[in-house]
Protein backbone atom coordinates (compact mmCIF):
# COMPACT_ATOMS: atom_id res chain seq x y z
CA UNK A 1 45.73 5.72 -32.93
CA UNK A 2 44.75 8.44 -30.49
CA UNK A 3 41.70 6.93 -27.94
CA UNK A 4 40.10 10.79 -27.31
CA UNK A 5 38.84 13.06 -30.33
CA UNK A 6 38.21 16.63 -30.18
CA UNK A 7 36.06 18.73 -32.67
CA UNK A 8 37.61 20.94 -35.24
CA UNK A 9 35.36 23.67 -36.44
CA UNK A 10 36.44 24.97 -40.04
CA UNK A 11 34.66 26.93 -42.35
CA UNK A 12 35.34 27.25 -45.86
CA UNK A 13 33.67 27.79 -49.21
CA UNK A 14 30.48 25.47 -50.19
CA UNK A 15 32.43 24.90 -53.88
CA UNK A 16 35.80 24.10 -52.21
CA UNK A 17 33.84 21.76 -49.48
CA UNK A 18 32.03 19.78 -52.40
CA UNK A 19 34.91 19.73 -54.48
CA UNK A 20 36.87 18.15 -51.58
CA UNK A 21 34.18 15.65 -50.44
CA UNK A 22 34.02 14.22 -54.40
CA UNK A 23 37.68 13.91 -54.60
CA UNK A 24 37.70 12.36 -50.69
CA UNK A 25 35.12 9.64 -52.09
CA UNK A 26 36.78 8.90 -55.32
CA UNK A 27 39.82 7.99 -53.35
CA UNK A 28 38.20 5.82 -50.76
CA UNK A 29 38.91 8.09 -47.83
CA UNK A 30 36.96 10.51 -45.79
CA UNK A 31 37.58 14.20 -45.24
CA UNK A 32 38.34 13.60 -41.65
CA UNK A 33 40.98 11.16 -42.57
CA UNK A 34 42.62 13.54 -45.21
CA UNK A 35 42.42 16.45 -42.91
CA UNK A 36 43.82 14.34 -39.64
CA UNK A 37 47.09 13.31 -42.43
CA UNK A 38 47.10 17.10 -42.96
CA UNK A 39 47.46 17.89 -39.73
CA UNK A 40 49.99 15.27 -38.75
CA UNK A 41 51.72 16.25 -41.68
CA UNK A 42 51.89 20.06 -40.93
CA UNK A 43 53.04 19.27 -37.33
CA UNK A 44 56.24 16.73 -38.65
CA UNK A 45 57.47 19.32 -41.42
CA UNK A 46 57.83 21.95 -38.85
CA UNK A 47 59.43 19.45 -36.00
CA UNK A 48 56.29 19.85 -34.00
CA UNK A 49 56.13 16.90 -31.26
CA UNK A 50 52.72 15.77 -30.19
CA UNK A 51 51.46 12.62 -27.77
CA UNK A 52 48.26 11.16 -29.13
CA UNK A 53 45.75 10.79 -26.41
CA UNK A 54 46.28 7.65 -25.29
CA UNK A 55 50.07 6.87 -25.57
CA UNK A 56 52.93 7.69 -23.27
CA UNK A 57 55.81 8.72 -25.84
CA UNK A 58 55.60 11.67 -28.37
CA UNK A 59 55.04 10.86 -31.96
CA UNK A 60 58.49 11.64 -34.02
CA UNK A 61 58.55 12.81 -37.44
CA UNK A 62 59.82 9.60 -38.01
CA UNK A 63 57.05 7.69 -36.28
CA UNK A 64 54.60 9.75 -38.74
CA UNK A 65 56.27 8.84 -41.75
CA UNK A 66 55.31 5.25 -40.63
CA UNK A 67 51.38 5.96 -40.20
């Protein structure tokens, strides 16, 4: 798990942002949690390498399958 955090700013519709939060809390998970697997997800289907703050090797797609 990375040790630093940095803010991400989005903006999107008030329906879509409700609608996200309900379905977030019905599955036991918050929106910063979904949107973090997102990203990590986006990053490994296009072979994007990253280094979590914190750790000295890059994460694989492989590695992100695992978490």
């Amino acid at each position: 798990m990375e040790l630093k955090t940095a803010r991400l700013t989005v903006l999107i519709d008030p329906a879509k942002k409700k609608a996200f939060e309900s379905l977030c809390a019905r599955q036991d998970v918050t929106p910063s949690q979904v949107v973090r697997r997102l990203i990590r997800d986006y990053l490994a289907s296009h072979g994007e390498s990253f280094t979590p703050s914190g750790l000295a090797q890059p994460v694989t797609e492989d590695d992100s399958a695992a978490g």
